[in-house]
C-alpha atoms as a PDB file:
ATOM      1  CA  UNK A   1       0.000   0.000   0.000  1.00  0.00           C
ATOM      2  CA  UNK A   2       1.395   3.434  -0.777  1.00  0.00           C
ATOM      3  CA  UNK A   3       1.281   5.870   2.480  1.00  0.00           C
ATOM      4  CA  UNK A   4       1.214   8.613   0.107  1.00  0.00           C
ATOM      5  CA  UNK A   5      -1.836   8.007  -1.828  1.00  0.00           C
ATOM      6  CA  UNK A   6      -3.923   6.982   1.618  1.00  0.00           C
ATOM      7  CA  UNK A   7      -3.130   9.902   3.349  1.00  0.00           C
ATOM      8  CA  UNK A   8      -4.183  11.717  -0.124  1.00  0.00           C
ATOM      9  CA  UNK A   9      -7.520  10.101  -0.102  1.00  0.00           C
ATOM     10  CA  UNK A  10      -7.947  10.550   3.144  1.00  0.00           C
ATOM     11  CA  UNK A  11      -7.883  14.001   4.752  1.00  0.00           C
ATOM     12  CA  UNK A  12      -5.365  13.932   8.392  1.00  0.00           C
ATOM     13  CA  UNK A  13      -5.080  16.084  10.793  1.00  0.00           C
ATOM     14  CA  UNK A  14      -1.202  16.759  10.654  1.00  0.00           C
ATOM     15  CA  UNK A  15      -0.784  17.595  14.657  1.00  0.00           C
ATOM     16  CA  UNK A  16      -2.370  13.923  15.162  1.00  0.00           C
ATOM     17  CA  UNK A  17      -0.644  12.401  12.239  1.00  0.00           C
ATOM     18  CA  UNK A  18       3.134  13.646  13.778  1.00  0.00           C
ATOM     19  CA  UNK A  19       2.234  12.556  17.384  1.00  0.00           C
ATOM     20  CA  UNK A  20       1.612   9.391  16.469  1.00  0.00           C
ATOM     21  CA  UNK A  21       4.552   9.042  14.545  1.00  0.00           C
ATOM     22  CA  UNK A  22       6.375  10.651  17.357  1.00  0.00           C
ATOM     23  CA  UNK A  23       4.901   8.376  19.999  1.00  0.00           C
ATOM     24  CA  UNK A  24       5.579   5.225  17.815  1.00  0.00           C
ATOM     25  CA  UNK A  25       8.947   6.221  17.097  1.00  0.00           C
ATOM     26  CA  UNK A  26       9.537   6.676  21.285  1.00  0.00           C
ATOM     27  CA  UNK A  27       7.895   3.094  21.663  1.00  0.00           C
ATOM     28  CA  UNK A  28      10.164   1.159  19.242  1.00  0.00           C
ATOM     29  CA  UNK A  29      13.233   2.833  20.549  1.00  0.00           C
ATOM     30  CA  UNK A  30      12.309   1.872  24.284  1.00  0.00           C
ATOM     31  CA  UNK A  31      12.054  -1.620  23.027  1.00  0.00           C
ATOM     32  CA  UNK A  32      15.360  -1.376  21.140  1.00  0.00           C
ATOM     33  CA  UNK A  33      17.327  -0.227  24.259  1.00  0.00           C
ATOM     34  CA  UNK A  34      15.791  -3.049  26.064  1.00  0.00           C
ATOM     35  CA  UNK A  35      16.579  -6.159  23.435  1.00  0.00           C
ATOM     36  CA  UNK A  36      20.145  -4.572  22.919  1.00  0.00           C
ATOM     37  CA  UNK A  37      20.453  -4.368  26.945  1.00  0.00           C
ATOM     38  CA  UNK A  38      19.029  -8.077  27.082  1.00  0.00           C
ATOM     39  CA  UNK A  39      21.492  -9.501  24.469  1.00  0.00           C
ATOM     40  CA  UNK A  40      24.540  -7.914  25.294  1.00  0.00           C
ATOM     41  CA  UNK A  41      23.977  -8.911  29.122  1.00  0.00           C
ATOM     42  CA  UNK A  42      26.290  -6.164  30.787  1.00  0.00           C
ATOM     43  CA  UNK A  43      28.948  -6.668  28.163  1.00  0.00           C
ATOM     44  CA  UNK A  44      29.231  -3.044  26.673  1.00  0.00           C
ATOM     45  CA  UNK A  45      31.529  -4.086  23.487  1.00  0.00           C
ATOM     46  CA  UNK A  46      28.519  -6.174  22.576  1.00  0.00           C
ATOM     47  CA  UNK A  47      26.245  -3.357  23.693  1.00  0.00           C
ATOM     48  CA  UNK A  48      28.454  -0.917  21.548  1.00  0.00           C
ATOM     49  CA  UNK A  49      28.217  -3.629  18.674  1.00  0.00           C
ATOM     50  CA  UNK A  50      24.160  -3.647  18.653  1.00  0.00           C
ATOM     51  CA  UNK A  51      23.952   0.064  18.714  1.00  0.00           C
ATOM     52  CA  UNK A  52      26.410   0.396  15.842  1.00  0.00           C
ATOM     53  CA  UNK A  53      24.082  -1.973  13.872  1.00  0.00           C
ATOM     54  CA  UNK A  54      20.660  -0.321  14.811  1.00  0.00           C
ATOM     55  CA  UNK A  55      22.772   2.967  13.869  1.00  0.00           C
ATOM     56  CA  UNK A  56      23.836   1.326  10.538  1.00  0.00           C
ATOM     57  CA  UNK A  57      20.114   0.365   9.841  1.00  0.00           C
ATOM     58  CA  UNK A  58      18.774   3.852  10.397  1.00  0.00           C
ATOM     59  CA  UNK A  59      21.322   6.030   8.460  1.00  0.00           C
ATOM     60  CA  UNK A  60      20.483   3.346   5.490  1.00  0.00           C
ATOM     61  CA  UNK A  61      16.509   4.507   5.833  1.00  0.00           C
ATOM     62  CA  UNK A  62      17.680   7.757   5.944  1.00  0.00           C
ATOM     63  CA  UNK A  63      18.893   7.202   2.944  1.00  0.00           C
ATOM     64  CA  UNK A  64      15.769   5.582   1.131  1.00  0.00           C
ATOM     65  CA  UNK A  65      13.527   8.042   2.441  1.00  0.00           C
ATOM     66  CA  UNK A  66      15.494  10.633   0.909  1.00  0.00           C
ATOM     67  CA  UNK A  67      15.964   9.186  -2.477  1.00  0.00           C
ATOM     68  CA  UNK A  68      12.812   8.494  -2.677  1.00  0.00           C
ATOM     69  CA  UNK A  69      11.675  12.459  -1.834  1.00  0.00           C
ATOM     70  CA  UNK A  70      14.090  13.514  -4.478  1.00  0.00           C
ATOM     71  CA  UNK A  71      12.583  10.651  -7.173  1.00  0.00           C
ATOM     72  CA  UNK A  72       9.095  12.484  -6.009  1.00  0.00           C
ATOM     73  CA  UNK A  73      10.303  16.072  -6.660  1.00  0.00           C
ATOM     74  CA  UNK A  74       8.195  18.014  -9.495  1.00  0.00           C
ATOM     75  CA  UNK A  75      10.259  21.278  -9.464  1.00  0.00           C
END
């Protein structure tokens, strides 16, 4: 399903749209911290390792997300 073309056919109310992306976004990372903390068991190179991945994963959707804005431009 395309996100753009629902929220296009369907009229949002930005404020309630962003908060709960916002509140989503807070959720998964409070789960993140607490699998990496669970894996890595007190050993911080692992800990270090984990968050270097999760930071790898973001910065590559980062990425996407902005390709895919500049395929979308019409300037």
């Amino acid at each position: 399903m395309n996100i753009f073309e629902l929220i296009k056919e369907n009229p949002t109310n930005i404020n309630l749209m962003l908060s709960e992306i916002l509140e989503t976004n807070i959720e998964n990372k409070a789960m993140l911290q607490v699998i990496i903390a669970e894996l890595s068991n007190g050993n911080s190179e692992k800990e270090n390792e984990f968050l270097g991945i999760a930071n790898d994963l973001k910065n590559k959707e980062l990425l996407r997300i902005i390709g895919r804005i500049e395929n979308n431009r019409s300037d």
